[in-house]
PDB file of N, CA and C in Angstrom:
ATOM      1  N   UNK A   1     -35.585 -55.416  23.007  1.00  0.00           N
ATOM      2  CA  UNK A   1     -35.669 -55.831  21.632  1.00  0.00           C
ATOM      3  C   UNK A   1     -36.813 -56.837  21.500  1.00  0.00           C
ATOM      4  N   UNK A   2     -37.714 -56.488  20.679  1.00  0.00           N
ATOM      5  CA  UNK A   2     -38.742 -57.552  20.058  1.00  0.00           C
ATOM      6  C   UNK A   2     -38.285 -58.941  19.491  1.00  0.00           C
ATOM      7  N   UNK A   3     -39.376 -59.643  19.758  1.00  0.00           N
ATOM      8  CA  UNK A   3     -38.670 -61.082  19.238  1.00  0.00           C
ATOM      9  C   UNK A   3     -39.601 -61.431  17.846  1.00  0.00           C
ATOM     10  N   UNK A   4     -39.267 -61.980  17.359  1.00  0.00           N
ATOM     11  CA  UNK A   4     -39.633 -62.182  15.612  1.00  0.00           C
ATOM     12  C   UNK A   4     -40.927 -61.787  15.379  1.00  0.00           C
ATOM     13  N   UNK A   5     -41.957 -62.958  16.697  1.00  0.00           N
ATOM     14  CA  UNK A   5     -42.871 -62.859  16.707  1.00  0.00           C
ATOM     15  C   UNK A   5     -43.723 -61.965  17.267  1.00  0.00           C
ATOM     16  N   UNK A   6     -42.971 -61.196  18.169  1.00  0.00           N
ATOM     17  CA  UNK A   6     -43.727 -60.089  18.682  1.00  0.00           C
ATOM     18  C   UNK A   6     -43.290 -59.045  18.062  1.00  0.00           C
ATOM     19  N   UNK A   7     -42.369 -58.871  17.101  1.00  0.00           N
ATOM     20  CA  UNK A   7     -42.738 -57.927  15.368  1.00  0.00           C
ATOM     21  C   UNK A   7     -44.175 -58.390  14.641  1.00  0.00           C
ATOM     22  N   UNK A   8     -43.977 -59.526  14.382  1.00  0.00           N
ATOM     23  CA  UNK A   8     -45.185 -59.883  13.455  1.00  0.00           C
ATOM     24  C   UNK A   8     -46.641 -59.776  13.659  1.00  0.00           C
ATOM     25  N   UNK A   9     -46.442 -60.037  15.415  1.00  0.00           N
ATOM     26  CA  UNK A   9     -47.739 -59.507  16.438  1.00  0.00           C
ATOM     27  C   UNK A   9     -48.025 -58.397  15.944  1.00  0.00           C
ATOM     28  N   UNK A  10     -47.427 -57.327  16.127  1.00  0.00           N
ATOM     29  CA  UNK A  10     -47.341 -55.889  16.651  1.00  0.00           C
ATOM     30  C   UNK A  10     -47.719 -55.238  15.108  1.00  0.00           C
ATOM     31  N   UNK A  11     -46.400 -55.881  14.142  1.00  0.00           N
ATOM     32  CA  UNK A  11     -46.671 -54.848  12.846  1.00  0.00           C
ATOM     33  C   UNK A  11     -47.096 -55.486  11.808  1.00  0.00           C
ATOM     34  N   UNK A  12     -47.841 -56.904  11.675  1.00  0.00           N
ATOM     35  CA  UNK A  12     -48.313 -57.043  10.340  1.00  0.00           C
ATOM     36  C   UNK A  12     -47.498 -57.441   9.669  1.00  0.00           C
ATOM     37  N   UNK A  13     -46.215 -57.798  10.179  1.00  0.00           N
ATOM     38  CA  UNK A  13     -44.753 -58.173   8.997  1.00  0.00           C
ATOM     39  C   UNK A  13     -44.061 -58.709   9.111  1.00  0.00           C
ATOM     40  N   UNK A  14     -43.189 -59.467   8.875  1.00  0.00           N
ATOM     41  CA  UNK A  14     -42.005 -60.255   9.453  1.00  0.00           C
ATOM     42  C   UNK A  14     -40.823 -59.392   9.199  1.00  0.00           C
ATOM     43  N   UNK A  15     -39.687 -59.829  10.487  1.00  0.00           N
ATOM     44  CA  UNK A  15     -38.663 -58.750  10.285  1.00  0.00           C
ATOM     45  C   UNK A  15     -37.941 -59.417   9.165  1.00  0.00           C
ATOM     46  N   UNK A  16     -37.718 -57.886   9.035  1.00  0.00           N
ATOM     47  CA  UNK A  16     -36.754 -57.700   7.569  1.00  0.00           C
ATOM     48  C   UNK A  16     -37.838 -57.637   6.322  1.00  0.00           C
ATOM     49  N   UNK A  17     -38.678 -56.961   6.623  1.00  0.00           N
ATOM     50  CA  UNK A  17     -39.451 -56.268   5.653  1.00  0.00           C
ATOM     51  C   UNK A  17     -41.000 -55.853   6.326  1.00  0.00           C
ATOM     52  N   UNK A  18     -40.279 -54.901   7.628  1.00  0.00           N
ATOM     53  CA  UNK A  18     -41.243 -54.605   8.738  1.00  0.00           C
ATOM     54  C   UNK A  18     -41.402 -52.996   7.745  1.00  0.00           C
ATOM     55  N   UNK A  19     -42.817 -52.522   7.306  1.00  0.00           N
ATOM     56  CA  UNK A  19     -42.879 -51.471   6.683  1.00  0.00           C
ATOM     57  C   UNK A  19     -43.642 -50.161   7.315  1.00  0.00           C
ATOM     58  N   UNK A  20     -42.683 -49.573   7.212  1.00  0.00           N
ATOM     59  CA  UNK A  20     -43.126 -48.252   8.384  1.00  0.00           C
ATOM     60  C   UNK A  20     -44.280 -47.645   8.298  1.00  0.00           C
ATOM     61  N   UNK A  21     -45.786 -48.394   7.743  1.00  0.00           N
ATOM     62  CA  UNK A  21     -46.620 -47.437   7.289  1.00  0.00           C
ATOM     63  C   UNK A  21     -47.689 -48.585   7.033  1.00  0.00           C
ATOM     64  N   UNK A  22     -48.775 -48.459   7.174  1.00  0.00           N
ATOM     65  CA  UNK A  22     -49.353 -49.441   7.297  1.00  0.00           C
ATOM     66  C   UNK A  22     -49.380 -50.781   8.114  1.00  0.00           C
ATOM     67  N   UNK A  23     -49.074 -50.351   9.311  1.00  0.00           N
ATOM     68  CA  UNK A  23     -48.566 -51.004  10.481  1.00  0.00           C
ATOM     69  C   UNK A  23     -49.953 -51.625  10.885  1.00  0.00           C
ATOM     70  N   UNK A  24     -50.211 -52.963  11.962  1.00  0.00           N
ATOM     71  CA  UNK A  24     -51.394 -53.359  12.266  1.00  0.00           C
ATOM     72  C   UNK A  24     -51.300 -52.787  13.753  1.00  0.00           C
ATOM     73  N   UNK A  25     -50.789 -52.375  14.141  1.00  0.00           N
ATOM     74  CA  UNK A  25     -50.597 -51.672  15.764  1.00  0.00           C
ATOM     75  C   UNK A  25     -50.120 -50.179  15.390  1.00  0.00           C
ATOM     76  N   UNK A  26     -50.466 -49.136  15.932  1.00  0.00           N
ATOM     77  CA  UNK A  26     -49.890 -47.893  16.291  1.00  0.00           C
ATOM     78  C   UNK A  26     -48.816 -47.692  16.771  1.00  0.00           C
ATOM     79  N   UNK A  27     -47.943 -47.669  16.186  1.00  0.00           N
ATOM     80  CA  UNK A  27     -46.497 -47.320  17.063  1.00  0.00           C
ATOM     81  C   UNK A  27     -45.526 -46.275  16.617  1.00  0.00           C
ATOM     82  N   UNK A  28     -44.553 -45.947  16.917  1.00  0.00           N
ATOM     83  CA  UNK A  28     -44.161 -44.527  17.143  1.00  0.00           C
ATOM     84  C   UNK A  28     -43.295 -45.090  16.277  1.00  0.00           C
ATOM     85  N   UNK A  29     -43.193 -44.263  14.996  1.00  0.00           N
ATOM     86  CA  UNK A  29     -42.068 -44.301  13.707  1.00  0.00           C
ATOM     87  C   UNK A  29     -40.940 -43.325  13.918  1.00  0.00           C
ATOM     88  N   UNK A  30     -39.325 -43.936  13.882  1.00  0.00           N
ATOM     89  CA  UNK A  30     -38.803 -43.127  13.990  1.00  0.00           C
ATOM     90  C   UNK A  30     -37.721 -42.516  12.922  1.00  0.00           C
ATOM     91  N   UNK A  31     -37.110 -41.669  12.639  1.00  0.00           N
ATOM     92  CA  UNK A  31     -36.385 -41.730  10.966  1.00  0.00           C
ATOM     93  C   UNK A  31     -34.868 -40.571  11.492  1.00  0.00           C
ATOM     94  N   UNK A  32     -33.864 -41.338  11.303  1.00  0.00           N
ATOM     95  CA  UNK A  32     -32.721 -40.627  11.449  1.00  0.00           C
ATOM     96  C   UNK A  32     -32.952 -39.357  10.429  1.00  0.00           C
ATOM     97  N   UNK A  33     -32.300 -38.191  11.438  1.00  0.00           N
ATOM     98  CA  UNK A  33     -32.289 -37.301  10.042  1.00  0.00           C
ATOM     99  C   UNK A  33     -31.114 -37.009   9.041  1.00  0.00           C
ATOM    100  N   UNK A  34     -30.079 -37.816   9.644  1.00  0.00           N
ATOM    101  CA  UNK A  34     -28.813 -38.498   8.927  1.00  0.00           C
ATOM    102  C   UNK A  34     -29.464 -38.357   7.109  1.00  0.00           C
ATOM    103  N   UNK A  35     -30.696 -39.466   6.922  1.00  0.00           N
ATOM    104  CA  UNK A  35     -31.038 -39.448   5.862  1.00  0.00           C
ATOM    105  C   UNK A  35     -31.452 -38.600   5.048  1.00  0.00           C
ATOM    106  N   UNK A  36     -31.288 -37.287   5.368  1.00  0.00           N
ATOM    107  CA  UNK A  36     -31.961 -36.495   4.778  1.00  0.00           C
ATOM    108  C   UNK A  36     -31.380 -35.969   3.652  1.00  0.00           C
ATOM    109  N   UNK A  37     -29.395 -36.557   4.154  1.00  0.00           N
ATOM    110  CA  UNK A  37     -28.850 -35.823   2.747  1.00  0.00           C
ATOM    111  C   UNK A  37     -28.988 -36.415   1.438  1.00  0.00           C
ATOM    112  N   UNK A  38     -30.088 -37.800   1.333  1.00  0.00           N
ATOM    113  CA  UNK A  38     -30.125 -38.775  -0.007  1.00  0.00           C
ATOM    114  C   UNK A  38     -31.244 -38.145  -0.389  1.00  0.00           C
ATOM    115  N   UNK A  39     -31.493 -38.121  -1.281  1.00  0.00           N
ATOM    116  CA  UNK A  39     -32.222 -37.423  -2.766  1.00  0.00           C
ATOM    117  C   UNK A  39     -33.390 -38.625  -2.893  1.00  0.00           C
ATOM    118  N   UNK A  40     -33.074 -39.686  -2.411  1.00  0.00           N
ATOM    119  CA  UNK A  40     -34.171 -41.230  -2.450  1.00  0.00           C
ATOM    120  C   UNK A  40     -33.584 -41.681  -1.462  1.00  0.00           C
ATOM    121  N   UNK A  41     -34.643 -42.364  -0.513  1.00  0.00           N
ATOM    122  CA  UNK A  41     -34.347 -43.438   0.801  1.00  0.00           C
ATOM    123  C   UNK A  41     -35.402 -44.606   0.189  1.00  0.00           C
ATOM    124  N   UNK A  42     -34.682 -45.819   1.011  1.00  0.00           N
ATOM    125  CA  UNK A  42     -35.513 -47.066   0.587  1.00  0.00           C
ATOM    126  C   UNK A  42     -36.458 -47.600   1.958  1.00  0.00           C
ATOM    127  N   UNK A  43     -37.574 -48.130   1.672  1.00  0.00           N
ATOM    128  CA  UNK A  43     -38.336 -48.489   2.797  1.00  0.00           C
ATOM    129  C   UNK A  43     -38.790 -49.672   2.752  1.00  0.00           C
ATOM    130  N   UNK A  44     -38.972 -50.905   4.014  1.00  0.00           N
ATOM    131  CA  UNK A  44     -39.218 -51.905   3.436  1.00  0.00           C
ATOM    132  C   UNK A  44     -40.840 -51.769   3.043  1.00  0.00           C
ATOM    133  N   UNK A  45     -41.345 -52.738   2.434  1.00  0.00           N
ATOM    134  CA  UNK A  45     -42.515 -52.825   1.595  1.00  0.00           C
ATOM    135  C   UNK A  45     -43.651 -54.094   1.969  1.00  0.00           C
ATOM    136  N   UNK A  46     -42.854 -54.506   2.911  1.00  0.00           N
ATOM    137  CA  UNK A  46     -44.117 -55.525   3.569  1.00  0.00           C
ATOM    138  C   UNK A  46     -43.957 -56.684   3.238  1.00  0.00           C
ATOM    139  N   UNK A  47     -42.470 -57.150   2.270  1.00  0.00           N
ATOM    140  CA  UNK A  47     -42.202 -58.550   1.991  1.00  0.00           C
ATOM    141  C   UNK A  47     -40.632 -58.035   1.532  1.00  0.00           C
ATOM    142  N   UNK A  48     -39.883 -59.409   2.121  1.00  0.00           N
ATOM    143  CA  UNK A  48     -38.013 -59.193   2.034  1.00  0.00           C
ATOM    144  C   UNK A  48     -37.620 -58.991   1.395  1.00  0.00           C
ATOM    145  N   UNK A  49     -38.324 -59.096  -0.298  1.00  0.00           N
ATOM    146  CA  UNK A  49     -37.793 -59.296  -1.657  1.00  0.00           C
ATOM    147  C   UNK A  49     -38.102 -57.550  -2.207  1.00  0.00           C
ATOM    148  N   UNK A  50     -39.084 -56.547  -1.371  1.00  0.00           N
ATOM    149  CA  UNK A  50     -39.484 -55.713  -1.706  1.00  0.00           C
ATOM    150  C   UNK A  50     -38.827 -54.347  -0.900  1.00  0.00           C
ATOM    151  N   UNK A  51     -38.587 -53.056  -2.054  1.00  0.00           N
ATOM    152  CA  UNK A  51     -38.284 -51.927  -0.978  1.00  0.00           C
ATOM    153  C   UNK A  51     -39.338 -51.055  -1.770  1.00  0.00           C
ATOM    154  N   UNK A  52     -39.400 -49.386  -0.789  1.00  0.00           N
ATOM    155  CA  UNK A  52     -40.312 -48.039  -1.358  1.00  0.00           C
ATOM    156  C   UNK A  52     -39.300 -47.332  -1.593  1.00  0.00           C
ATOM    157  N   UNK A  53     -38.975 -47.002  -2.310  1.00  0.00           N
ATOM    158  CA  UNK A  53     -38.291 -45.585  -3.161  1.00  0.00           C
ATOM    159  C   UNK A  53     -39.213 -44.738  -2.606  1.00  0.00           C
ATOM    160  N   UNK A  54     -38.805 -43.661  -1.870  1.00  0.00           N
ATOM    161  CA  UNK A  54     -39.251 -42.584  -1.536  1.00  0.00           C
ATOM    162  C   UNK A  54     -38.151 -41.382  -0.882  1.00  0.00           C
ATOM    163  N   UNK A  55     -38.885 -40.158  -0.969  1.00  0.00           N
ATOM    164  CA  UNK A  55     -38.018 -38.707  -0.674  1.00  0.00           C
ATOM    165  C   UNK A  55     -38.029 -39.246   0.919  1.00  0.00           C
ATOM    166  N   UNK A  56     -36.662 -38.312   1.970  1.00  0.00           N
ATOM    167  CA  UNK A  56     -37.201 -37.959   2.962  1.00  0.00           C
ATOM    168  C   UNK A  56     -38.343 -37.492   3.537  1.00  0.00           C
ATOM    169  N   UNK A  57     -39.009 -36.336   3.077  1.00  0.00           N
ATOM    170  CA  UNK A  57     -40.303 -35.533   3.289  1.00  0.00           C
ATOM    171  C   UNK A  57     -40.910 -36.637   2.991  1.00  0.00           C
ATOM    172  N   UNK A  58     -41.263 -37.302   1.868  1.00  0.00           N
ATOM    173  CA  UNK A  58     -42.126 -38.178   1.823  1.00  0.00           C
ATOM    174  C   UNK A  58     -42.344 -39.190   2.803  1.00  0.00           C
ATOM    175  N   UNK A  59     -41.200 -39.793   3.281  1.00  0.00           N
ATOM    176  CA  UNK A  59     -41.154 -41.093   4.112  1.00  0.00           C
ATOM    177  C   UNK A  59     -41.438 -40.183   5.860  1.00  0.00           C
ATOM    178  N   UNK A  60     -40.917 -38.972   6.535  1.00  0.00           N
ATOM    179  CA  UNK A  60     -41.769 -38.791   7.540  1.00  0.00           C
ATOM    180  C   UNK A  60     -43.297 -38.411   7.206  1.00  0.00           C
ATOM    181  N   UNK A  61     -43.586 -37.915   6.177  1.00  0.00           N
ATOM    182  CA  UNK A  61     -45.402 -37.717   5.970  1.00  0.00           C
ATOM    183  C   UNK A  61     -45.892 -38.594   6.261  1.00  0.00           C
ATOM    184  N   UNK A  62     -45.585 -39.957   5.494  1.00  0.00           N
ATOM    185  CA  UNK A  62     -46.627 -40.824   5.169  1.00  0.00           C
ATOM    186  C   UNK A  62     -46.884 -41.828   6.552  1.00  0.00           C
ATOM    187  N   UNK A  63     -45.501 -41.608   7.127  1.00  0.00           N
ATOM    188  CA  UNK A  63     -45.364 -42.701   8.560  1.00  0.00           C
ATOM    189  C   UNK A  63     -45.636 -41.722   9.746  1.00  0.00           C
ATOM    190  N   UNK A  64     -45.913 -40.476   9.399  1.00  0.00           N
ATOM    191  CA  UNK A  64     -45.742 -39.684  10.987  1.00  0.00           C
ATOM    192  C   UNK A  64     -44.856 -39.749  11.587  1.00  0.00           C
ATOM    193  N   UNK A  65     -43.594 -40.014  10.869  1.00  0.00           N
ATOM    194  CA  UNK A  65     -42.606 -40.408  12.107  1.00  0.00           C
ATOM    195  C   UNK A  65     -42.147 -38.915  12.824  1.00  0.00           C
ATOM    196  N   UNK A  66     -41.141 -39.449  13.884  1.00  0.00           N
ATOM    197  CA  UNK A  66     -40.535 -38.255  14.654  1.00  0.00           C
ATOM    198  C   UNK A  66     -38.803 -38.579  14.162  1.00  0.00           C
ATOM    199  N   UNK A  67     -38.374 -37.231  13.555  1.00  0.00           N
ATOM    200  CA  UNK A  67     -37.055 -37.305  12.870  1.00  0.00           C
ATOM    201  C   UNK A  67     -35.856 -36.964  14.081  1.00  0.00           C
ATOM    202  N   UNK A  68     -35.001 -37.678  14.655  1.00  0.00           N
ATOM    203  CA  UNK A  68     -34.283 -37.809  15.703  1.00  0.00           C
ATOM    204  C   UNK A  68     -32.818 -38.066  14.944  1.00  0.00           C
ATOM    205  N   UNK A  69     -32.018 -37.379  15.945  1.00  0.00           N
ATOM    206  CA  UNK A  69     -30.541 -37.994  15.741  1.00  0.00           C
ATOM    207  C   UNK A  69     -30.195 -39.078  16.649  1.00  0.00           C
ATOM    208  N   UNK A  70     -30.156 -39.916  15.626  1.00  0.00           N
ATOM    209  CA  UNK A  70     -29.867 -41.715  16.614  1.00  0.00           C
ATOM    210  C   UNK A  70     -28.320 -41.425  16.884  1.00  0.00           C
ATOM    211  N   UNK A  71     -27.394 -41.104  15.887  1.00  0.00           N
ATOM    212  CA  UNK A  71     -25.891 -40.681  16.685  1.00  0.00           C
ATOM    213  C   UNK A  71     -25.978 -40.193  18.091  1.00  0.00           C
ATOM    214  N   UNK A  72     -26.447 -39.383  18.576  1.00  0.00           N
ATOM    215  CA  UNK A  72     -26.928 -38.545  19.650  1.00  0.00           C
ATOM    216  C   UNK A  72     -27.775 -38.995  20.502  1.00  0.00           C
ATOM    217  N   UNK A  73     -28.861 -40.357  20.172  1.00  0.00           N
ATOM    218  CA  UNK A  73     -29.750 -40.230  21.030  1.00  0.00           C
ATOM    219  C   UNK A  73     -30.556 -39.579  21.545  1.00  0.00           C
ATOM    220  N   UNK A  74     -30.978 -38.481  20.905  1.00  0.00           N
ATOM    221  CA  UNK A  74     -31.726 -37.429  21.028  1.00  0.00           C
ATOM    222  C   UNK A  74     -32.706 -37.611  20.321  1.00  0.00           C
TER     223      UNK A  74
END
């Protein structure tokens, strides 16, 4: 587990409004596909007070993420 500051190092953000996309380091985005049955998912936005309204499809496009079952670990 990262420590506050080696979030803020790494992604440009402080945790709790670490935003999957526009990251200052390259790192591997990952997105339960749990979420897929909501119609809108929220993303943080790069400050605590802020979220992204966005689709599933939308939120792996824009982050590249890799869609995994975290239940599973897979």
């Amino acid at each position: 587990m990262a420590s506050p500051d080696e979030v803020a190092e790494i992604t440009g953000f402080q945790v709790g409004a670490v935003c999957p996309f526009a990251l200052q380091t390259e790192v591997p985005v990952f997105v339960d596909s749990s979420l897929e049955r909501f119609p809108v998912v929220y993303t943080a936005a790069g400050i605590a007070e802020s979220l992204l309204p966005v689709s599933f499809q939308a939120l792996v496009e824009m982050t590249g993420a890799r869609v995994i079952d975290a239940q599973s670990a897979e």
